[in-house]
PDB file of N, CA and C in Angstrom:
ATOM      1  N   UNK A   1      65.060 -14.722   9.580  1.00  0.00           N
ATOM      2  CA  UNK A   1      63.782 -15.337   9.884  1.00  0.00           C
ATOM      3  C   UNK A   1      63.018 -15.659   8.585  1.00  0.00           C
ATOM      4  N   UNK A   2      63.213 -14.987   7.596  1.00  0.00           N
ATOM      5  CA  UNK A   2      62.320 -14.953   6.825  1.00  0.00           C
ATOM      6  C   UNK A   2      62.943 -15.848   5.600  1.00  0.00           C
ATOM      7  N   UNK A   3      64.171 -16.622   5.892  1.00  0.00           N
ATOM      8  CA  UNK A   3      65.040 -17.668   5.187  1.00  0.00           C
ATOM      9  C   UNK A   3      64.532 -19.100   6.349  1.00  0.00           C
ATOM     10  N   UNK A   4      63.997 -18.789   7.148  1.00  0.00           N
ATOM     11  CA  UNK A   4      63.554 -19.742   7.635  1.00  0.00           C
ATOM     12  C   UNK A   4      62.428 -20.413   7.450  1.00  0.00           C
ATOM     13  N   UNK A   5      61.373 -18.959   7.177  1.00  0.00           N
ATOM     14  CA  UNK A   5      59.865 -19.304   6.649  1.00  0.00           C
ATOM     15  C   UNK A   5      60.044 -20.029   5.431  1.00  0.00           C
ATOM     16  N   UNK A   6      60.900 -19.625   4.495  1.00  0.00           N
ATOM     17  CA  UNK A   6      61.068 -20.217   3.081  1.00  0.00           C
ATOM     18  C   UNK A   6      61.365 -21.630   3.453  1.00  0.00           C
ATOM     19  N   UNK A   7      62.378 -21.567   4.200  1.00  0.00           N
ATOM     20  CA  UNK A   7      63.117 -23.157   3.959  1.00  0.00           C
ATOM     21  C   UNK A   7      61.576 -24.473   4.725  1.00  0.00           C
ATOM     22  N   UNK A   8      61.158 -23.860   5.523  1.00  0.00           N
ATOM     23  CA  UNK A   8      60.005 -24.373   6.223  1.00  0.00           C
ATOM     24  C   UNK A   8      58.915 -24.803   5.364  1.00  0.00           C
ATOM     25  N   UNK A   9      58.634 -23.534   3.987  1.00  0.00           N
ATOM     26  CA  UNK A   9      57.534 -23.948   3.501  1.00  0.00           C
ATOM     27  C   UNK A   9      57.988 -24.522   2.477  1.00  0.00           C
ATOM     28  N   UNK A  10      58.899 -24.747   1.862  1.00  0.00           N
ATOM     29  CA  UNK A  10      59.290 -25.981   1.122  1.00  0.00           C
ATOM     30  C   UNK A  10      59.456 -27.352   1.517  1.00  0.00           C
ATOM     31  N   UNK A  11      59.724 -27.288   2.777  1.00  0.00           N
ATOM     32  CA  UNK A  11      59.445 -28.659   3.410  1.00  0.00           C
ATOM     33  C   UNK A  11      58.356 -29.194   3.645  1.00  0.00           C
ATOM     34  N   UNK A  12      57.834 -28.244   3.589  1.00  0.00           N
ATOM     35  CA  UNK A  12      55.704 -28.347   4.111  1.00  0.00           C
ATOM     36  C   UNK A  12      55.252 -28.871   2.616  1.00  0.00           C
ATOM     37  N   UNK A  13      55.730 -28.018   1.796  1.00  0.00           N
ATOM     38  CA  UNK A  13      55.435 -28.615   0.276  1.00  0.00           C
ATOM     39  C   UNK A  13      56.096 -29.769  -0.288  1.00  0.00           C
ATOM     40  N   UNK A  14      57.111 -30.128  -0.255  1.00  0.00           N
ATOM     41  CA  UNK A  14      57.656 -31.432  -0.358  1.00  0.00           C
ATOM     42  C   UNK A  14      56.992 -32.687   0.303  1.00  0.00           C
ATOM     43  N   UNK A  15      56.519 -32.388   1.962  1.00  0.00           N
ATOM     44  CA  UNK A  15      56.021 -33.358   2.657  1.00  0.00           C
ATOM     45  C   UNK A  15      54.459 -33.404   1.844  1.00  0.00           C
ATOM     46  N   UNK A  16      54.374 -32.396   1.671  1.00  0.00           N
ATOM     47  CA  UNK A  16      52.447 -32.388   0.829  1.00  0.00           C
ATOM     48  C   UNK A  16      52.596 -33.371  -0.556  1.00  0.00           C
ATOM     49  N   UNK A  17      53.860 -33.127  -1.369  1.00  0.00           N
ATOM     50  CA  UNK A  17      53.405 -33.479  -2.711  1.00  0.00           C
ATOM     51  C   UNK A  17      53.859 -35.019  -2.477  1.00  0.00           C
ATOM     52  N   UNK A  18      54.487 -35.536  -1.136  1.00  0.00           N
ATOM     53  CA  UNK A  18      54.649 -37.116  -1.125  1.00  0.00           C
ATOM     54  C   UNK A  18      53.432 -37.665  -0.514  1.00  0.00           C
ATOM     55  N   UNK A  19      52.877 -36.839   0.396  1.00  0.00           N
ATOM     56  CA  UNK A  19      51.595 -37.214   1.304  1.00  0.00           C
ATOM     57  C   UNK A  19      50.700 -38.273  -0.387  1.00  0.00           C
ATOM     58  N   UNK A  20      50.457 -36.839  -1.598  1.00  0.00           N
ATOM     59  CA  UNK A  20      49.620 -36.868  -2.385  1.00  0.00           C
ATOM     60  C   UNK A  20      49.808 -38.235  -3.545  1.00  0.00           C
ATOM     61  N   UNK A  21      50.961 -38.296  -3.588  1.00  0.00           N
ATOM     62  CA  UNK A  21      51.936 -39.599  -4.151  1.00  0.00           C
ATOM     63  C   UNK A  21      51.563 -40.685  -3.443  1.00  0.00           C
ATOM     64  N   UNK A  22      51.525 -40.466  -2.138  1.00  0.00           N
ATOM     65  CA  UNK A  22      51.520 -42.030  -1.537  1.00  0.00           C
ATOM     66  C   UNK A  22      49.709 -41.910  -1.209  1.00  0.00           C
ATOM     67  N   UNK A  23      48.870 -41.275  -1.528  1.00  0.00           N
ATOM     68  CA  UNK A  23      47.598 -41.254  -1.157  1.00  0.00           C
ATOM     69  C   UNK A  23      47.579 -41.987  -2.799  1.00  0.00           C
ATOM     70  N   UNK A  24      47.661 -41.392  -3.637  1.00  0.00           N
ATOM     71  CA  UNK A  24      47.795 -42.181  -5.494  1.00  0.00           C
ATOM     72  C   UNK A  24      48.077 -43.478  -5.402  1.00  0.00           C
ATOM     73  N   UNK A  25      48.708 -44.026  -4.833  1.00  0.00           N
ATOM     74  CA  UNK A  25      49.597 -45.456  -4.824  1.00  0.00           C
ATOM     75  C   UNK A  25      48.793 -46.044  -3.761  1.00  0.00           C
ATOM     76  N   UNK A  26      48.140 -46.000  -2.416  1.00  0.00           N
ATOM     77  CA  UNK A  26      47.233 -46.466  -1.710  1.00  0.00           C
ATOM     78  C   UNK A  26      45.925 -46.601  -2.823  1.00  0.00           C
ATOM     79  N   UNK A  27      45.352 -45.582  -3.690  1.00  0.00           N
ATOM     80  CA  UNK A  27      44.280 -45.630  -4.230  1.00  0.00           C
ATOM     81  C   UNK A  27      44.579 -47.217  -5.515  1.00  0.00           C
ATOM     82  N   UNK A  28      45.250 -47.130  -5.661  1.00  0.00           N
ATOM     83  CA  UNK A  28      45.833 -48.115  -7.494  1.00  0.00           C
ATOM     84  C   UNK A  28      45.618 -49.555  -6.265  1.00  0.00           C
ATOM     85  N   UNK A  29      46.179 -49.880  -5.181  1.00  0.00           N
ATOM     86  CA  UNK A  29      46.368 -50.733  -4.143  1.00  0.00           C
ATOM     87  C   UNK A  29      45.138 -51.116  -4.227  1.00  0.00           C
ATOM     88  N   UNK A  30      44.095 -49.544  -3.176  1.00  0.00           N
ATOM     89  CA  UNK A  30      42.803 -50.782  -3.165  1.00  0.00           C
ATOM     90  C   UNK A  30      41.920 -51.027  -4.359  1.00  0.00           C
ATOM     91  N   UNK A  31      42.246 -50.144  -5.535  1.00  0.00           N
ATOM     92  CA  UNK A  31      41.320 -50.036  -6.532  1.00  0.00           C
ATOM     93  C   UNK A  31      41.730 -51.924  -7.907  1.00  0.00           C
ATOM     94  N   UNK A  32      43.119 -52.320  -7.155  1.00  0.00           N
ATOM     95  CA  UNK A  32      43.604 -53.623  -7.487  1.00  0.00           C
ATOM     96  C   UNK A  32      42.419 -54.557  -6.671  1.00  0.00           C
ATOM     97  N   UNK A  33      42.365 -54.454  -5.482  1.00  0.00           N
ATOM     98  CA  UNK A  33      41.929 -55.261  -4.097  1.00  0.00           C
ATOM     99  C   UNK A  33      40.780 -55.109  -4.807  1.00  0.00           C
ATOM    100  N   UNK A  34      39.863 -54.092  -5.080  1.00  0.00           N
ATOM    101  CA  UNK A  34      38.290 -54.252  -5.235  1.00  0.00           C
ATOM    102  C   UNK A  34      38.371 -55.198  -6.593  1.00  0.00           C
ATOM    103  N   UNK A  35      39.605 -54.603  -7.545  1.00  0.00           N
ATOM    104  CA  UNK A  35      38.857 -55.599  -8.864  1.00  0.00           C
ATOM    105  C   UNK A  35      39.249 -57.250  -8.469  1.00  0.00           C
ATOM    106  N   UNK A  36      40.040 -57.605  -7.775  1.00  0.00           N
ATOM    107  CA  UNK A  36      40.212 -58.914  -7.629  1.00  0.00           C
ATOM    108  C   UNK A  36      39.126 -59.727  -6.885  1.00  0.00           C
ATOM    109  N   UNK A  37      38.706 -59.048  -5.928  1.00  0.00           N
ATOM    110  CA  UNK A  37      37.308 -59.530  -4.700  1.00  0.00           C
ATOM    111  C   UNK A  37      36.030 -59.194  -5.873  1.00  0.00           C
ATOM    112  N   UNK A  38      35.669 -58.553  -6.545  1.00  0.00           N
ATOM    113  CA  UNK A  38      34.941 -58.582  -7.708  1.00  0.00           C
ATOM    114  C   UNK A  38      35.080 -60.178  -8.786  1.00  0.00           C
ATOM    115  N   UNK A  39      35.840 -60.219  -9.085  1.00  0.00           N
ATOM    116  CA  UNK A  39      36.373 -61.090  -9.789  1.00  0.00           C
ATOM    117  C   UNK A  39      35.967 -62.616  -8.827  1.00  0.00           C
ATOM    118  N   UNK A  40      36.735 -62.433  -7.366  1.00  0.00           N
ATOM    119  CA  UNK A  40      36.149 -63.536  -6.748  1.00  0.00           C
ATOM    120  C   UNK A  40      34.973 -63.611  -6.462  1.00  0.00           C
ATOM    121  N   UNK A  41      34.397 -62.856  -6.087  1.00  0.00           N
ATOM    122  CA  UNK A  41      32.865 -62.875  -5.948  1.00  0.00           C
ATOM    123  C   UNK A  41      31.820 -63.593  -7.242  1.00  0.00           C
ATOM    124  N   UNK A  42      32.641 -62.602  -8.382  1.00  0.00           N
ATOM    125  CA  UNK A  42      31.965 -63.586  -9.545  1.00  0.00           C
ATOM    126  C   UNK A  42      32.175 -65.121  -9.967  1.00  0.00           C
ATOM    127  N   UNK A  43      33.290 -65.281  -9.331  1.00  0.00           N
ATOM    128  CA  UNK A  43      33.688 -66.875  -9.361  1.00  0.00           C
ATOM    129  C   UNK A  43      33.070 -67.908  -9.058  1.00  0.00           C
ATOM    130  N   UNK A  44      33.000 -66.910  -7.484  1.00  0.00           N
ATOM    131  CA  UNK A  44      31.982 -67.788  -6.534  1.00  0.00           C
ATOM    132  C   UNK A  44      30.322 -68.303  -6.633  1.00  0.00           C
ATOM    133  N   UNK A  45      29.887 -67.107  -7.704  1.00  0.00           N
ATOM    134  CA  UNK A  45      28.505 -66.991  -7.620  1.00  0.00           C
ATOM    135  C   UNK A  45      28.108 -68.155  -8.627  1.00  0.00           C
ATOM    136  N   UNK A  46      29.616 -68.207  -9.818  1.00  0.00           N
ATOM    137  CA  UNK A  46      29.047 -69.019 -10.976  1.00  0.00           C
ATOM    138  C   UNK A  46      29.357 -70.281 -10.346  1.00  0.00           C
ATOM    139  N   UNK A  47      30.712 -70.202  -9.043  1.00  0.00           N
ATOM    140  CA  UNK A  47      31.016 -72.117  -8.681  1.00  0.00           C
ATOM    141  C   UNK A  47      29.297 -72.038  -8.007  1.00  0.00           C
ATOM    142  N   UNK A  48      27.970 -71.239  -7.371  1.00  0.00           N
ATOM    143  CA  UNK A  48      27.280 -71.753  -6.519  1.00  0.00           C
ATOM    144  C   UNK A  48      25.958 -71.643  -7.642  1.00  0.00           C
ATOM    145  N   UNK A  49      26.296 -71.359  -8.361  1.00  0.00           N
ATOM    146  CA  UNK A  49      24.606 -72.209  -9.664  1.00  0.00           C
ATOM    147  C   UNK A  49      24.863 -73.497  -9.392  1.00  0.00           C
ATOM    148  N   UNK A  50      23.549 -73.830 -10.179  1.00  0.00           N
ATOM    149  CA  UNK A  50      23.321 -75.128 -10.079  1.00  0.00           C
ATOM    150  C   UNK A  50      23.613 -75.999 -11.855  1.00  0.00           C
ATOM    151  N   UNK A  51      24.054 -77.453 -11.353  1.00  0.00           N
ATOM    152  CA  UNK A  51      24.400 -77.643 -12.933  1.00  0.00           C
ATOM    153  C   UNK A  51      25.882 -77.964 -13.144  1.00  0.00           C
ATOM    154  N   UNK A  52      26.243 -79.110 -13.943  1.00  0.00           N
ATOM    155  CA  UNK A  52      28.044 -79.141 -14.140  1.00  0.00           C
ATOM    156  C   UNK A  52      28.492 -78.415 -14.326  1.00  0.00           C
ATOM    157  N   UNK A  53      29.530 -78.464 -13.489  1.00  0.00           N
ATOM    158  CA  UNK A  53      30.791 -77.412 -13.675  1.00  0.00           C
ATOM    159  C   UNK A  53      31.902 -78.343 -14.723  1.00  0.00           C
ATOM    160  N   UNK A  54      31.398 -78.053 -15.718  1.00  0.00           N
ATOM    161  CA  UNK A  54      32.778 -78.091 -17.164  1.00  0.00           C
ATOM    162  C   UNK A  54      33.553 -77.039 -16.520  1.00  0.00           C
ATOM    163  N   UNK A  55      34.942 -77.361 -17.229  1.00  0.00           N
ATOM    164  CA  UNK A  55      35.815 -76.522 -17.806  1.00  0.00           C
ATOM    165  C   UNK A  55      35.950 -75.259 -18.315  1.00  0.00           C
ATOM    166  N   UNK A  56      34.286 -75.313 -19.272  1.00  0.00           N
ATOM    167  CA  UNK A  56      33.942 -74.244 -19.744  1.00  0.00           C
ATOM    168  C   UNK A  56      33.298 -73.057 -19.092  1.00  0.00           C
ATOM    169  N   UNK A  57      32.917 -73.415 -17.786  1.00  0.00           N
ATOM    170  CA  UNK A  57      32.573 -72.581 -16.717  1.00  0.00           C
ATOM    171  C   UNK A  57      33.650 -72.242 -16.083  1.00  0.00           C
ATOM    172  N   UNK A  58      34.646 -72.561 -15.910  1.00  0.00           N
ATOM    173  CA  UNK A  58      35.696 -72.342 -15.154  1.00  0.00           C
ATOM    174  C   UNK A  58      36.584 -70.818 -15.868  1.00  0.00           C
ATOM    175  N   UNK A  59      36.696 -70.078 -14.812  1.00  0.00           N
ATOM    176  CA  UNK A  59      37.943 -68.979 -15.170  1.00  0.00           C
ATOM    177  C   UNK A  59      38.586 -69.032 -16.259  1.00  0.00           C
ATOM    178  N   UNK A  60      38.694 -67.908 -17.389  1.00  0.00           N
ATOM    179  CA  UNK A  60      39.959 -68.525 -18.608  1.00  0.00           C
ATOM    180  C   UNK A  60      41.494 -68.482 -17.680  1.00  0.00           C
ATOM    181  N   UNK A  61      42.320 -68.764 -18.348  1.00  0.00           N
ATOM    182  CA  UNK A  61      43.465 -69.133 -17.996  1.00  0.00           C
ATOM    183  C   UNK A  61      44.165 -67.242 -17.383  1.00  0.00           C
ATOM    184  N   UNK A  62      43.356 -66.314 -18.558  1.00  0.00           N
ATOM    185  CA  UNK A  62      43.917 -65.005 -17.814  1.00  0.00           C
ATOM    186  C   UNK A  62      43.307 -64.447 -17.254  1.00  0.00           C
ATOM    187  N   UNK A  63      42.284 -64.782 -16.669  1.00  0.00           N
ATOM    188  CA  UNK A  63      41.259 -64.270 -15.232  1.00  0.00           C
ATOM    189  C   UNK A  63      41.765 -65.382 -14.224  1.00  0.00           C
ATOM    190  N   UNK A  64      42.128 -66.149 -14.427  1.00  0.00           N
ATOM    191  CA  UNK A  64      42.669 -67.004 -13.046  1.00  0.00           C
ATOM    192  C   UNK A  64      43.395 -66.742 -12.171  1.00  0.00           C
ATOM    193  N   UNK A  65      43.562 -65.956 -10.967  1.00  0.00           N
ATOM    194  CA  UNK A  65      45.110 -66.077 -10.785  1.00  0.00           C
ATOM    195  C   UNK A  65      45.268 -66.776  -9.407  1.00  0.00           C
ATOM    196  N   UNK A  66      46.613 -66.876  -9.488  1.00  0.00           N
ATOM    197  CA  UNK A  66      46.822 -67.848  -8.145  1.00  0.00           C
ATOM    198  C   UNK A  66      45.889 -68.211  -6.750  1.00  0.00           C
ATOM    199  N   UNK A  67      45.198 -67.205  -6.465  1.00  0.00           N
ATOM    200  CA  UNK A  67      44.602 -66.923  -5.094  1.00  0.00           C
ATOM    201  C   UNK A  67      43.449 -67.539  -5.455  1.00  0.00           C
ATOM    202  N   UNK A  68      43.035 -67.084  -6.633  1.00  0.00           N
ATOM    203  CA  UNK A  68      41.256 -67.704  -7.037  1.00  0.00           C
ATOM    204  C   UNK A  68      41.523 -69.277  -7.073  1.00  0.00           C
ATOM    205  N   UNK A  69      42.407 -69.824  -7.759  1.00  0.00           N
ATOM    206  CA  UNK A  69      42.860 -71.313  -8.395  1.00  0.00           C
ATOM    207  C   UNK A  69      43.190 -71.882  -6.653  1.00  0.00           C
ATOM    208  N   UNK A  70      43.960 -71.085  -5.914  1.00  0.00           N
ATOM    209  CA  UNK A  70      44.325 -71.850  -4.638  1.00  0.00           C
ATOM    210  C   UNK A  70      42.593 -71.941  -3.820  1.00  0.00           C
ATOM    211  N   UNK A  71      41.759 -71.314  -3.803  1.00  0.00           N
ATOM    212  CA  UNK A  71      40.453 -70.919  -3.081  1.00  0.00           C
ATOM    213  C   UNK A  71      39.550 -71.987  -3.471  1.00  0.00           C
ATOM    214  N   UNK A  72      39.758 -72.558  -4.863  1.00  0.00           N
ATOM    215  CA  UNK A  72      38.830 -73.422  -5.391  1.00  0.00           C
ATOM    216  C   UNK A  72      40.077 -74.414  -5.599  1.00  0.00           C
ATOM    217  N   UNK A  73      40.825 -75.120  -5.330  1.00  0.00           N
ATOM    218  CA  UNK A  73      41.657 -76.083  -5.127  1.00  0.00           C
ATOM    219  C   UNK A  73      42.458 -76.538  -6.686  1.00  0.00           C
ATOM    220  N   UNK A  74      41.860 -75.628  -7.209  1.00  0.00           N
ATOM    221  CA  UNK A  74      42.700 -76.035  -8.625  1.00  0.00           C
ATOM    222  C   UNK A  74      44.520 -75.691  -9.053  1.00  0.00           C
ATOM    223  N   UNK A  75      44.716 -76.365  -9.438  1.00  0.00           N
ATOM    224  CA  UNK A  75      46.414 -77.041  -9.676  1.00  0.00           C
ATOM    225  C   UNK A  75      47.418 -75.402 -10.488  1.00  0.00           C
ATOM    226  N   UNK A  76      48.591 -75.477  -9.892  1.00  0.00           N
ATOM    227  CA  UNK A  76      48.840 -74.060 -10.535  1.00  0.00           C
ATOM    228  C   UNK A  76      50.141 -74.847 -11.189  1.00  0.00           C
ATOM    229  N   UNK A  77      50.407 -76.057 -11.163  1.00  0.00           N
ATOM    230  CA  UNK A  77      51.894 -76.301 -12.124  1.00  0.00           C
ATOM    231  C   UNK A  77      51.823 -76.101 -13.955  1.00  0.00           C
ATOM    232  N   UNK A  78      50.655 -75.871 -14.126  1.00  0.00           N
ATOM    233  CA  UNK A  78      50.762 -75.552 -15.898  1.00  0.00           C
ATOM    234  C   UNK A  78      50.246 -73.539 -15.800  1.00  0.00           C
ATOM    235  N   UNK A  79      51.065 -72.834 -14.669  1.00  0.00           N
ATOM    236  CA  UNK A  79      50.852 -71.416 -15.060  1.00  0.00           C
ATOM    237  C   UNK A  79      49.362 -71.132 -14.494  1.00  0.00           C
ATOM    238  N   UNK A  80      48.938 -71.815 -14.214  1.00  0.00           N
ATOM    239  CA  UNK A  80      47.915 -71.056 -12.892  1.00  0.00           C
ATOM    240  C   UNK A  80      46.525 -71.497 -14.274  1.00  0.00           C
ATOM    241  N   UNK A  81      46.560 -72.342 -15.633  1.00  0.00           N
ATOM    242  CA  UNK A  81      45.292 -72.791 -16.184  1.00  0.00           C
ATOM    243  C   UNK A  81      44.695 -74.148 -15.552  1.00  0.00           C
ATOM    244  N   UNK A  82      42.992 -73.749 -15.758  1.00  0.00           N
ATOM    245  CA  UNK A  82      41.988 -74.592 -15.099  1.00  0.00           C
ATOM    246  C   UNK A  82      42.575 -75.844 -15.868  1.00  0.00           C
ATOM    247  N   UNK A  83      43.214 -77.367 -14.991  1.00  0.00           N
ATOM    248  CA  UNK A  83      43.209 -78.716 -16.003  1.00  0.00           C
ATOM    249  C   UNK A  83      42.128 -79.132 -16.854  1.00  0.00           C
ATOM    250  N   UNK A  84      42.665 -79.830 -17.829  1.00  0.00           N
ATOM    251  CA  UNK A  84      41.419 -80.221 -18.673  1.00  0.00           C
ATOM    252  C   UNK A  84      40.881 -81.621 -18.484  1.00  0.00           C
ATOM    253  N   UNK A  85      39.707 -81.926 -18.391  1.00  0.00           N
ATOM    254  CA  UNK A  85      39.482 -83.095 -18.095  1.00  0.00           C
ATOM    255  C   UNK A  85      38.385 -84.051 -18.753  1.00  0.00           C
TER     256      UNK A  85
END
């Protein structure tokens, strides 16, 4: 019985230290999700001032990424940078 308790609570501990692993890897997930919706949010606020939108207002080429460039209709065949115009 008491080879049973053992084998039991190593399984209890194994299942704990993946629980804690995959709670780590959910956190990196949404803590990705918040900085990107951050990022869009700020996008959005500068596409809704008032005033031309240059180029120079636009996202640099490594804050851009696909989802923001597809949201605001801009072209991803030169690597996901704002065209110049």
């Amino acid at each position: 019985m008491a080879r049973e308790i053992s084998l039991a609570t190593q399984q209890q501990n194994a299942a704990s230290d993946q629980v804690v692993l995959t709670l780590k890897e959910v956190s990196r997930v949404v803590q990705r999700a918040a900085d990107g919706l951050k990022q869009f949010s700020e996008t959005a606020e500068r596409l809704n001032q008032p005033g031309p939108r240059s180029p120079s207002s636009w996202p640099s080429s490594s804050t851009l990424t696909p989802a923001l460039a597809q949201a605001h209709g801009l072209p991803l065949g030169d690597g996901g940078r704002a065209p110049h115009r």
